[in-house]
Protein backbone atom coordinates (compact mmCIF):
# COMPACT_ATOMS: atom_id res chain seq x y z
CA UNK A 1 -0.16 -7.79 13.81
CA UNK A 2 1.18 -5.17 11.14
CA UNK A 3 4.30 -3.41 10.43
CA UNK A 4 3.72 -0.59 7.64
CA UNK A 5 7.07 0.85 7.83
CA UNK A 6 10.09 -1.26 6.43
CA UNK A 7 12.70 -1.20 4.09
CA UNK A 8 14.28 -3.68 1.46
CA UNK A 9 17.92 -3.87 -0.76
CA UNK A 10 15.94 -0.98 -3.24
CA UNK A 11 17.03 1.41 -0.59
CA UNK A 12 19.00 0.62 2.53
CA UNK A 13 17.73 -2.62 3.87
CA UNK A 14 19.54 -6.13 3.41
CA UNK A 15 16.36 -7.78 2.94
CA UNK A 16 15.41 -8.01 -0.51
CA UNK A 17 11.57 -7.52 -1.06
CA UNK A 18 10.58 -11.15 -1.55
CA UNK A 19 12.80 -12.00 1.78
CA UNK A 20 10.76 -9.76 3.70
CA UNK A 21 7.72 -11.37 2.76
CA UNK A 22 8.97 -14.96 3.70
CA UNK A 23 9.88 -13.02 7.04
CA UNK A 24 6.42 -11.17 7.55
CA UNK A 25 4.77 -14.46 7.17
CA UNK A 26 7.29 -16.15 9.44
CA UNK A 27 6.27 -13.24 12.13
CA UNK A 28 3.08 -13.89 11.43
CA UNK A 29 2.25 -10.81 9.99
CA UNK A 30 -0.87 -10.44 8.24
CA UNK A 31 0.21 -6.81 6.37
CA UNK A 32 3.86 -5.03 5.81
CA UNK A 33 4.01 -2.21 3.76
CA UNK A 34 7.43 -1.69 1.73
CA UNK A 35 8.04 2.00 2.22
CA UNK A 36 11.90 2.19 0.49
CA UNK A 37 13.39 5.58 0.54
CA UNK A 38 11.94 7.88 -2.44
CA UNK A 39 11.33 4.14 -4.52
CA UNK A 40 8.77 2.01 -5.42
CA UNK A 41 11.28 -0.07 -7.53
CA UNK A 42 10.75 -3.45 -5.09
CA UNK A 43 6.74 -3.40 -4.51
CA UNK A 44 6.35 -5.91 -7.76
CA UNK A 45 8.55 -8.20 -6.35
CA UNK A 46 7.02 -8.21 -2.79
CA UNK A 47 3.45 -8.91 -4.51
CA UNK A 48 5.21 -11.49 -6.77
CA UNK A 49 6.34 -13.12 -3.82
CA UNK A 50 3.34 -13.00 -1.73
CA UNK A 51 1.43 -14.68 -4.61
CA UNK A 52 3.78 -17.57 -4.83
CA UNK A 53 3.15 -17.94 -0.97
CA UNK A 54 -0.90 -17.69 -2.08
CA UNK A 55 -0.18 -20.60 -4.00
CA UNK A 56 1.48 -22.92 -1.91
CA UNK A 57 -1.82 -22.12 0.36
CA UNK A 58 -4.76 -22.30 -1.89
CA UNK A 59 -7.01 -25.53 -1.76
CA UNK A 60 -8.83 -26.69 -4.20
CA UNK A 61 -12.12 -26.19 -2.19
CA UNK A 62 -13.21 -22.85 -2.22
CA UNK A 63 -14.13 -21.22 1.35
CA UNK A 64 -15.77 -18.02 0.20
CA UNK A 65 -18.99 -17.11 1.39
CA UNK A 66 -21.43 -16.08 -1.48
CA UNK A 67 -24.61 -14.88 0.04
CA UNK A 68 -27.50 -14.66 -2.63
CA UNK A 69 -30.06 -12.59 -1.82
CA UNK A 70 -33.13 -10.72 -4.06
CA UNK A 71 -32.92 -7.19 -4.28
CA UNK A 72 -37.08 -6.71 -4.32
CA UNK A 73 -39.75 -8.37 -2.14
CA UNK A 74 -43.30 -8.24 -4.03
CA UNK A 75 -43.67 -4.29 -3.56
CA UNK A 76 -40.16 -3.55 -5.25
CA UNK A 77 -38.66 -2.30 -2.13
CA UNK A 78 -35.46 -3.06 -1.63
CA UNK A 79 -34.48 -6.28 1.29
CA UNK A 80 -32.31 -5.97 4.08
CA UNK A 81 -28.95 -6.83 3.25
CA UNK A 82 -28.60 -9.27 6.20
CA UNK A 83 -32.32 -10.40 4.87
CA UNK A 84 -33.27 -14.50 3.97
CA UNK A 85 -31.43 -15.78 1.53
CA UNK A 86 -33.14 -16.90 -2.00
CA UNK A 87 -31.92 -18.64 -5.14
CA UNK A 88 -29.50 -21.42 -5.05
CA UNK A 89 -25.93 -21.09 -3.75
CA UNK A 90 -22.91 -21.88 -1.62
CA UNK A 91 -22.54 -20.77 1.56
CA UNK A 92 -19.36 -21.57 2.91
CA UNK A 93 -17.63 -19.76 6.22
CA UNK A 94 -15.60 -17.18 4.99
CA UNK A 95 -11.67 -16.43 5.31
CA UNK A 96 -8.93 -13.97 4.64
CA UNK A 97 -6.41 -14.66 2.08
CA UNK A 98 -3.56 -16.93 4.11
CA UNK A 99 -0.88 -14.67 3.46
CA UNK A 100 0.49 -11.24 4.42
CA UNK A 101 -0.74 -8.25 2.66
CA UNK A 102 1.72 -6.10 0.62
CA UNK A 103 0.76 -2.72 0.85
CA UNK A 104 2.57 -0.44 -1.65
CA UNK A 105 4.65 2.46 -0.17
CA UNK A 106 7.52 4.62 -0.10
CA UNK A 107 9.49 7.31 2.81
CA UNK A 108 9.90 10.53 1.24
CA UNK A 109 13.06 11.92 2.39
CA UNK A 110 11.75 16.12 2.86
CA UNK A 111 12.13 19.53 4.36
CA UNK A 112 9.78 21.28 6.64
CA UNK A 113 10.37 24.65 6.79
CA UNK A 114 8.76 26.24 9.79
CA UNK A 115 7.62 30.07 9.69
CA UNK A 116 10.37 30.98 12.15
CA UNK A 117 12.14 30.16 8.60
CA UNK A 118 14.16 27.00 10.74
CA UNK A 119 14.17 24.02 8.49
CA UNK A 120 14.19 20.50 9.69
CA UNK A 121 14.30 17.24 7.77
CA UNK A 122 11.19 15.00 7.97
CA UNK A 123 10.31 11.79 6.42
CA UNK A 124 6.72 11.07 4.70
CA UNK A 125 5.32 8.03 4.35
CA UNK A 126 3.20 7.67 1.75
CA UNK A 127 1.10 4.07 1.91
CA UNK A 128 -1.09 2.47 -0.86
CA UNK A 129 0.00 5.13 -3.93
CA UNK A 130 -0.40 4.29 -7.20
CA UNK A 131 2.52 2.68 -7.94
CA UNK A 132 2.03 1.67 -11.76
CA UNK A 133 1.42 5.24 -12.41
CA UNK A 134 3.91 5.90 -14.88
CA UNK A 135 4.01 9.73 -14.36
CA UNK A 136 4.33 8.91 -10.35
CA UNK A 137 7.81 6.48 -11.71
CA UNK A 138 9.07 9.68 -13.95
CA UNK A 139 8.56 11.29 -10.53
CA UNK A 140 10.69 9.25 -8.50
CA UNK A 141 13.34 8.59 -11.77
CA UNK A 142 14.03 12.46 -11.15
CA UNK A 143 14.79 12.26 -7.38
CA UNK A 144 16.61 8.80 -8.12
CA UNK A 145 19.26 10.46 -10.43
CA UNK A 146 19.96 12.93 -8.08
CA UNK A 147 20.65 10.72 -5.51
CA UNK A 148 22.97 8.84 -7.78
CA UNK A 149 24.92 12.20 -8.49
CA UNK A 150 24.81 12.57 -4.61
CA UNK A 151 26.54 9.14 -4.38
CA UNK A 152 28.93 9.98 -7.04
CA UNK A 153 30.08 12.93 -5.55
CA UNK A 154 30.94 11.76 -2.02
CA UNK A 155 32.94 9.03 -3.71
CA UNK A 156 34.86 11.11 -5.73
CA UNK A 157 35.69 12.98 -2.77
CA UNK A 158 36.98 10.29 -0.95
CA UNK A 159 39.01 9.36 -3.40
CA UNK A 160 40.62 12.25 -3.86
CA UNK A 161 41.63 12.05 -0.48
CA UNK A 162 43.01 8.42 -0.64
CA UNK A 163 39.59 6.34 0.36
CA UNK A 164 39.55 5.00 -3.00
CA UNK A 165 35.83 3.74 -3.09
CA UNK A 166 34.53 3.19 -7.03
CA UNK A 167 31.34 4.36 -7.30
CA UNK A 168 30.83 2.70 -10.68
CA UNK A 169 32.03 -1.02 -8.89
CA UNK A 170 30.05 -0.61 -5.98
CA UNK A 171 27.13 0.21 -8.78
CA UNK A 172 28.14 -3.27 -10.09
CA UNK A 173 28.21 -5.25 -6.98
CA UNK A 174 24.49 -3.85 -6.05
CA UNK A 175 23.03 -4.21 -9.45
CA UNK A 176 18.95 -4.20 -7.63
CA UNK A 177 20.02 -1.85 -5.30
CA UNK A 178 19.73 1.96 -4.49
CA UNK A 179 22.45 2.66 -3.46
CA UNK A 180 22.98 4.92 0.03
CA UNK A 181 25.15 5.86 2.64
CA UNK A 182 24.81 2.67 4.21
CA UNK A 183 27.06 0.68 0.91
CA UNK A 184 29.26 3.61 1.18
CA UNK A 185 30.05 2.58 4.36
CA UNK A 186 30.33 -1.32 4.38
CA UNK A 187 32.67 -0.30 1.25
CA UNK A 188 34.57 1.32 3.24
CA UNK A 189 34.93 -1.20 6.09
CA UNK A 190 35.37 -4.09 3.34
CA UNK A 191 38.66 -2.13 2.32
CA UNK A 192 39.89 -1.48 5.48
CA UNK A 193 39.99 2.47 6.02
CA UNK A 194 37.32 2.00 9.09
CA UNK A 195 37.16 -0.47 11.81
CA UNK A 196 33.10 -0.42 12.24
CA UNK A 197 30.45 1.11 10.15
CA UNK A 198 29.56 3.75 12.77
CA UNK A 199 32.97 5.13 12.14
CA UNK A 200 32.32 5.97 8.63
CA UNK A 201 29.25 8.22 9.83
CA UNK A 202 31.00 9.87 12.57
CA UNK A 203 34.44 10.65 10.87
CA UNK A 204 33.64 10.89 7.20
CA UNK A 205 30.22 10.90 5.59
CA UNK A 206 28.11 11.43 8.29
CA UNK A 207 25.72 14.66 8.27
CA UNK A 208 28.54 17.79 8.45
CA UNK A 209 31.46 15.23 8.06
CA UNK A 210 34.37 16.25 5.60
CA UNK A 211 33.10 14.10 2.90
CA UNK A 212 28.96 14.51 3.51
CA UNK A 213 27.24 15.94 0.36
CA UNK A 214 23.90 17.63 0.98
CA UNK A 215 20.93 15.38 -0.35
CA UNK A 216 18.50 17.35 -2.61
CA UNK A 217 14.89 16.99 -0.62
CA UNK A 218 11.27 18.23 -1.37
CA UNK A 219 9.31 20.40 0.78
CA UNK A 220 7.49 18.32 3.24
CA UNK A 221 4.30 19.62 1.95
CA UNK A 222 4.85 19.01 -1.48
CA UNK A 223 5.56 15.26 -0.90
CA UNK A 224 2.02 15.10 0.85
CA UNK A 225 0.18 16.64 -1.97
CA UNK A 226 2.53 14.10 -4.29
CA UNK A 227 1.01 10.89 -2.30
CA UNK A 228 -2.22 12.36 -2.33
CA UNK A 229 -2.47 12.94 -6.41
CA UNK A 230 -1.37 9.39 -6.59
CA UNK A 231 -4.02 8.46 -4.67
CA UNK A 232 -2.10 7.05 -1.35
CA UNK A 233 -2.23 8.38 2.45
CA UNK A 234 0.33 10.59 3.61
CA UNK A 235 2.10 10.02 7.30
CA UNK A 236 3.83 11.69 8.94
CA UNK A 237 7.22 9.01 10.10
CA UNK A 238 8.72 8.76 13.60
CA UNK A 239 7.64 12.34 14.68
CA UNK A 240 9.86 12.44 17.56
CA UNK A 241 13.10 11.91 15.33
CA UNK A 242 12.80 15.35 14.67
CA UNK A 243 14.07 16.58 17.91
CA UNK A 244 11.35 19.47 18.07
CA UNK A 245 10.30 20.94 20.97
CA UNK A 246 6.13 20.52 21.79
CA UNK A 247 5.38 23.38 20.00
CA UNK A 248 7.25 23.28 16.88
CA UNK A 249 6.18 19.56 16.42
CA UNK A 250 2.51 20.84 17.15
CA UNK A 251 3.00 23.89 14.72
CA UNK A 252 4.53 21.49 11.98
CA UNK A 253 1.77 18.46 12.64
CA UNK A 254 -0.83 21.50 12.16
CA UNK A 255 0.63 22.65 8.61
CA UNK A 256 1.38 19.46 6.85
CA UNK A 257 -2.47 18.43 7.97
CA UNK A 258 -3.43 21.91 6.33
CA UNK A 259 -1.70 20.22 3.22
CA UNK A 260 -3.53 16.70 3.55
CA UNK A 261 -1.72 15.15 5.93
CA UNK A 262 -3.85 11.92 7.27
CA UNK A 263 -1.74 10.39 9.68
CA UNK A 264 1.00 9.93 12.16
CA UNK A 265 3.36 7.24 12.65
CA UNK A 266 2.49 6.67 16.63
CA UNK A 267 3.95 3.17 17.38
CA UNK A 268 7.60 3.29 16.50
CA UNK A 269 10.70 1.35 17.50
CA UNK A 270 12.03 3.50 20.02
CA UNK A 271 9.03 5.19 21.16
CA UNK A 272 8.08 4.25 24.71
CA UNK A 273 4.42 3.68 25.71
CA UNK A 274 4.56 7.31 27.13
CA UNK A 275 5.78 8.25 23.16
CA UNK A 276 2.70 6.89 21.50
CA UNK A 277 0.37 8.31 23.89
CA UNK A 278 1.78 11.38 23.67
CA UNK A 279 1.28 10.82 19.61
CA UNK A 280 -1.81 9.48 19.53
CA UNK A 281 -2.99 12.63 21.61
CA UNK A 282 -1.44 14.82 18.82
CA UNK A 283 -2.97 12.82 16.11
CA UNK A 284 -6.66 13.22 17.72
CA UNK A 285 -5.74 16.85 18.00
CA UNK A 286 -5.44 17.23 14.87
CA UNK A 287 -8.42 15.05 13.52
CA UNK A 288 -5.06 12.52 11.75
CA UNK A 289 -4.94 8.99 12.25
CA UNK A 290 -2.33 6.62 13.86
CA UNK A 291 0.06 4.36 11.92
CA UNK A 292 2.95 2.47 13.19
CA UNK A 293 5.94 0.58 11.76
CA UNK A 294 9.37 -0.93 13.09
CA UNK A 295 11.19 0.52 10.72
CA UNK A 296 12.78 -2.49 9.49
CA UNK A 297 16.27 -1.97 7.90
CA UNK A 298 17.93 -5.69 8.33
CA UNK A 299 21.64 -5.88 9.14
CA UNK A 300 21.75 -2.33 8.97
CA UNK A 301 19.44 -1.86 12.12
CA UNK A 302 20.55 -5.47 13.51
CA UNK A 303 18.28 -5.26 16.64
CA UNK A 304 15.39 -3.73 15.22
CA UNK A 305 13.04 -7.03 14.13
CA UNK A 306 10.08 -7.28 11.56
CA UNK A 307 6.92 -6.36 13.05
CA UNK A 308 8.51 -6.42 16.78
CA UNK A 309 10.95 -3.73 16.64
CA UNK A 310 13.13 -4.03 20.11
CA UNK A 311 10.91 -6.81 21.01
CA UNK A 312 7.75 -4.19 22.50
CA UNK A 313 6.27 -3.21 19.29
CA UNK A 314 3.02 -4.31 18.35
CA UNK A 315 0.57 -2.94 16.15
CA UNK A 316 -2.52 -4.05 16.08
CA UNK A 317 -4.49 -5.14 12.68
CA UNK A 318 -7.28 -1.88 13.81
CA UNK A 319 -4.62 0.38 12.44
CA UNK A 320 -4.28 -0.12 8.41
CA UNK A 321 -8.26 -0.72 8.88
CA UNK A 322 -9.00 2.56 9.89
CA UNK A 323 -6.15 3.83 7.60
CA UNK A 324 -8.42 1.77 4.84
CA UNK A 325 -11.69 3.07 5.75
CA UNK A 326 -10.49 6.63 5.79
CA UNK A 327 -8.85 5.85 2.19
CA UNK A 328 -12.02 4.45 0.62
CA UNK A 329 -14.97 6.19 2.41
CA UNK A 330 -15.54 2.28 3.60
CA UNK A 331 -17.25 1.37 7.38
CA UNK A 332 -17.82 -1.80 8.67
CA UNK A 333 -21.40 -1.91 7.56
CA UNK A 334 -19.91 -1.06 3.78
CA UNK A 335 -21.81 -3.11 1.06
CA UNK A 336 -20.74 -4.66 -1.82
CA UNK A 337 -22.49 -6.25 -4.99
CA UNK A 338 -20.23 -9.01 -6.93
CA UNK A 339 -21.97 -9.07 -10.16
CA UNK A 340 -21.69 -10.28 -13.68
CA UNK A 341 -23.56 -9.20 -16.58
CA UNK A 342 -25.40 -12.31 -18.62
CA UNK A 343 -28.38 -13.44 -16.24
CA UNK A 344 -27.75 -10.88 -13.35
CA UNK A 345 -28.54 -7.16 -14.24
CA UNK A 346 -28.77 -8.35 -18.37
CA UNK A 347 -31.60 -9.48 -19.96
CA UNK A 348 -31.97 -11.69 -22.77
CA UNK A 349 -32.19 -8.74 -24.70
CA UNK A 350 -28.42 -7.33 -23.26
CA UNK A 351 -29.91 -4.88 -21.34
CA UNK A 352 -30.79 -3.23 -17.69
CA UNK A 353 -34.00 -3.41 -17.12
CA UNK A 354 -35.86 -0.20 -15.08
CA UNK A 355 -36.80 -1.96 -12.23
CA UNK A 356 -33.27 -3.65 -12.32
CA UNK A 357 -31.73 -0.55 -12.59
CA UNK A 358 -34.01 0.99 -9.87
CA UNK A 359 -33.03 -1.73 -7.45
CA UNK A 360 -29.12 -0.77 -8.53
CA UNK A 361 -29.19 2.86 -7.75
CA UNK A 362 -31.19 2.09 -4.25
CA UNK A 363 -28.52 0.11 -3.43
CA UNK A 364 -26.01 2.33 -4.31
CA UNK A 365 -27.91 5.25 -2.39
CA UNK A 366 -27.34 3.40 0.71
CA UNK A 367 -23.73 3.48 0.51
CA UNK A 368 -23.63 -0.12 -1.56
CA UNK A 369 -20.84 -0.54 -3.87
CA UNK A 370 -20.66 -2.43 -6.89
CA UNK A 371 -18.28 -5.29 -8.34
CA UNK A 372 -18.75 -5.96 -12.35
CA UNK A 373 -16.98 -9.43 -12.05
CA UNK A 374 -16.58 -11.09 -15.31
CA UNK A 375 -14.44 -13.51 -17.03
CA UNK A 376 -14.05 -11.05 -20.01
CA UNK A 377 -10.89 -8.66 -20.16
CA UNK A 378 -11.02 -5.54 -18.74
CA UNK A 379 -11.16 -3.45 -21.66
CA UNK A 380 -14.32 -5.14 -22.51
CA UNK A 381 -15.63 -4.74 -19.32
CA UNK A 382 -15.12 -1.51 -19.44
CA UNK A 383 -16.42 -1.03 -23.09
CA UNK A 384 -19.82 -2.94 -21.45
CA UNK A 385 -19.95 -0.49 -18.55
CA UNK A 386 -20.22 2.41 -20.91
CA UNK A 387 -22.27 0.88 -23.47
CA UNK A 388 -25.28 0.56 -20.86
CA UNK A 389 -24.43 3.69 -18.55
CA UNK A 390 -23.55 1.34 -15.36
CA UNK A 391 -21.29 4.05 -13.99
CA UNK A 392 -21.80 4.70 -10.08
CA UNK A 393 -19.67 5.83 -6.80
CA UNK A 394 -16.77 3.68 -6.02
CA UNK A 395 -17.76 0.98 -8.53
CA UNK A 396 -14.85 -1.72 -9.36
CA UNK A 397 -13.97 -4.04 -11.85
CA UNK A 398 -12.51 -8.05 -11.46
CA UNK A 399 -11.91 -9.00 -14.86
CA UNK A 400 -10.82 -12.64 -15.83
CA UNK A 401 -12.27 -14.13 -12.96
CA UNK A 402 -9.87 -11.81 -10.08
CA UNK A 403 -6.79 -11.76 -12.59
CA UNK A 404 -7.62 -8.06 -13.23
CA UNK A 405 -8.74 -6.17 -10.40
CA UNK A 406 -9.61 -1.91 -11.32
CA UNK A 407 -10.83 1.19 -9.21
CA UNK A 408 -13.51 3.01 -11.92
CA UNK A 409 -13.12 6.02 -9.43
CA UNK A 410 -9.36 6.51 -9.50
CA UNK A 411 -8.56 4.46 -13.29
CA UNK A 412 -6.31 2.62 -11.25
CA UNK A 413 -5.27 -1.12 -11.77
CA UNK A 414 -5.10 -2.59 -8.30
CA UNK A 415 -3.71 -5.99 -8.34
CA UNK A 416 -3.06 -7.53 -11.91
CA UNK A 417 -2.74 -11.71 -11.68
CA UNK A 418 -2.82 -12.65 -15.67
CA UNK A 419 -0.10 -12.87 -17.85
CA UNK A 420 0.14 -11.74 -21.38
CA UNK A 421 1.36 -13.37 -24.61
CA UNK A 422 1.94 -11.50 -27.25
CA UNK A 423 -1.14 -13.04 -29.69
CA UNK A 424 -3.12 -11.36 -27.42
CA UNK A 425 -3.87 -14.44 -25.18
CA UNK A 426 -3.96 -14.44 -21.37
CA UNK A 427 -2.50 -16.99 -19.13
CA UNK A 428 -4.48 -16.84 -16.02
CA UNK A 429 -2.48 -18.52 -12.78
CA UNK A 430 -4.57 -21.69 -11.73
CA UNK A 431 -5.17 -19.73 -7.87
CA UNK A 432 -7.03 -16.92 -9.65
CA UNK A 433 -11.26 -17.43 -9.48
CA UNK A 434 -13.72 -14.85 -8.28
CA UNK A 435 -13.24 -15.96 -4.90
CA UNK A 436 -9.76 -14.68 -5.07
CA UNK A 437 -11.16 -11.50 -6.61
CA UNK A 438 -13.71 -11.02 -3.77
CA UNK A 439 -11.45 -11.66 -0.81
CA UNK A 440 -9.09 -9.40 -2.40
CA UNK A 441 -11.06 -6.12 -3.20
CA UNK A 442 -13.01 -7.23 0.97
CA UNK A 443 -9.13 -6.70 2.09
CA UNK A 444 -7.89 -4.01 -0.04
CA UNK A 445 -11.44 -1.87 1.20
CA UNK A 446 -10.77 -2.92 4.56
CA UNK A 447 -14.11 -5.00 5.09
CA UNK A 448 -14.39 -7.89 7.38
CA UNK A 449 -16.10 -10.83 5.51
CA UNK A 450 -17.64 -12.08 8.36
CA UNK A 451 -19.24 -8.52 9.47
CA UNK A 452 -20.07 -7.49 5.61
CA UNK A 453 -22.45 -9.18 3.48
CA UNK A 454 -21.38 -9.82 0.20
CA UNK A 455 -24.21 -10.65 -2.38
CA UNK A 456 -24.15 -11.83 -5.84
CA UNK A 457 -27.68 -12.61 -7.28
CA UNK A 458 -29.87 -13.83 -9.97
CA UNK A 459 -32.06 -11.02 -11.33
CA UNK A 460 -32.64 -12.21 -14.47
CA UNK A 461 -36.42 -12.67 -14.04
CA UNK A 462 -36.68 -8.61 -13.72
């Protein structure tokens, strides 16, 4: 079970990041995605936390299975990758990491503007973008310090008019917090002025209330094409929220797909069984795919639970793997090649050899991917790579044994385990081995370990 739409205190949850990961696992949740409104700001926290639950879990023995196989028979043509195994090695039954996935994502608070010239706010979920991207943070530091000046403003207001909320204390109290509507309001009941938090929305900041200040939103389209550049998948959140009738949501679901859309939130809190059928035929419609989150909020949605939303919810772990497969170009029957460089593809000499590198780009031709994983730093990995031309299609990196794991394709740093000291030395956490590294990149491309064969070899002989 998944939930790929909740929210922590960097937006307007109570939760803070590494709470909801002690709660996914509690659920028994083997993926939650933190999607806080326009922010990124608690994803490193979440993975921080889901690694210190990695180590209370790890064992010393190692369950990875490492299947060794030869890439030639005796006429150089390559085996069957479910073929007999040769050389010496381990074979162990294989296993997911034991604790929840983090995937990184954010809600992009938009408009849609439909060609009848109506606009309607929508929300985007954007899942797995590039959240290190430091042009993608600039990005969201813009929309952030609006906000703030949003927040600022409605509290001024109110204070003119005897509601004497200070925006600069309730900054202090919330130090890790973005601050929203929702601390507005709890301020507001903490001083007395309301009797219950709904009464704050309905009488004074709510949406064309006396003290409401407009938000400043992107176009709809625009935030898909943002998630997209930064290398994430674009949904489209609670579609029926939108109170549109059939044809407008149709019309809209048709022009954000024309703008990349990939796919539709179709299990939701409130949506009834008739809802997400009524989605789902929408989403095959339009050739998108189905995602599905509670919509998690803490406190501030009290009867909305992790995972479980009013108790009915239940997505099923078939969801983020199709999202996965659709990200990556990835199928069940996707291939990959863990490989270092001394004594695999290297020979004595430091090179690839021609039939070695024949046997490579065969394997690659069939829709193989490869996995240069080496205890040396990435850089040098990288410097390797280059040296002897081993560039291919969706090739990735594990560097320091899984502490550095990096997408070639989209020069993207995907999970980063080691820590630095500044003379240049790495400290690498005593969980991290190319197991780790293996499992990880098998969950993060959405392949089964038990359905994929995953090889690392011995061609030194070649």
């Amino acid at each position: 079970m998944i939930d790929l739409h909740t929210h922590s205190t960097f937006s307007d949850g109570t939760f803070t990041p590494a709470e909801l990961i002690t709660e996914a696992e509690k659920t028994g949740l083997s993926a939650i995605a933190i999607t806080d409104h326009d922010s990124i700001s608690g994803i490193s926290e979440a993975v921080e936390a889901a690694k210190d639950l990695l180590r209370c879990h790890v064992c010393s023995d190692s369950d990875a299975e490492i299947v060794s196989q030869k890439l030639y028979e005796e006429n150089g043509a390559l085996t069957s990758l479910s073929g007999t195994q040769a050389g010496s090695c381990s074979q162990k039954k294989a296993g997911p990491l034991p604790t929840p996935e983090v995937v990184p994502g954010i809600e992009f608070s938009t408009f849609y503007t439909a060609p009848s010239c109506k606009k309607t706010e929508v929300h985007i979920v954007g899942l797995y973008p590039d959240y290190r991207n430091p042009d993608f943070k600039t990005l969201l530091n813009d929309l952030s310090a609006q906000r703030e000046q949003r927040n600022k403003t409605m509290c001024e207001r109110l204070a003119a008019d005897g509601y004497a909320i200070d925006y600069e204390r309730l900054r202090r109290e919330n130090p890790r917090t973005v601050i929203t509507r929702a601390n507005i309001a709890r301020a507001l009941l903490e001083a007395g002025y309301i009797k219950e938090i709904r009464e704050a929305f309905s009488k004074l900041i709510g949406d064309n209330c006396p003290y409401y200040v407009p938000r400043h939103l992107i176009d709809a389209k625009e935030a898909v094409k943002v998630i997209l550049r930064y290398h994430g998948i674009p949904v489209l959140a609670h579609p029926l929220l939108y109170h549109l009738s059939s044809r407008e949501l149709r019309e809209m679901v048709g022009d954000l797909k024309s703008a990349g859309l990939m796919a539709i939130e179709a299990q939701y809190s409130t949506f009834s069984a008739f809802d997400t059928q009524q989605i789902r035929a929408l989403a095959e419609e339009n050739g998108l795919l189905c995602s599905g989150g509670s919509d998690f909020h803490g406190a501030n949605k009290p009867k909305i639970h992790l995972g479980t939303g009013f108790g009915t919810l239940h997505i099923e772990d078939s969801v983020l793997q199709n999202l996965k497969h659709a990200l990556h170009g990835t199928t069940d029957n996707t291939r990959l090649f863990f490989f270092d460089f001394d004594g695999t593809p290297g020979t004595s000499v430091k090179e690839v050899s021609p039939k070695t590198r024949e046997a490579l780009n065969q394997f690659a031709e069939r829709g193989g991917r490869f996995v240069f994983s080496s205890g040396r730093a990435l850089s040098d990995v990288q410097d390797m790579m280059s040296a002897l031309n081993l560039h291919y299609p969706h090739m990735y990196i594990s560097a320091y044994n899984g502490g550095a794991l990096y997408d070639c394709d989209r020069e993207m740093v995907l999970d980063l385990s080691v820590v630095s000291h500044p003379n240049n030395s790495v400290i690498i956490p005593p969980y991290i081995n190319d197991e780790y590294g293996l499992k990880w990149l098998c969950r993060y491309l959405g392949l089964h370990m038990n359905n994929s064969t995953v090889m690392k070899f011995n061609v030194s002989s070649y």
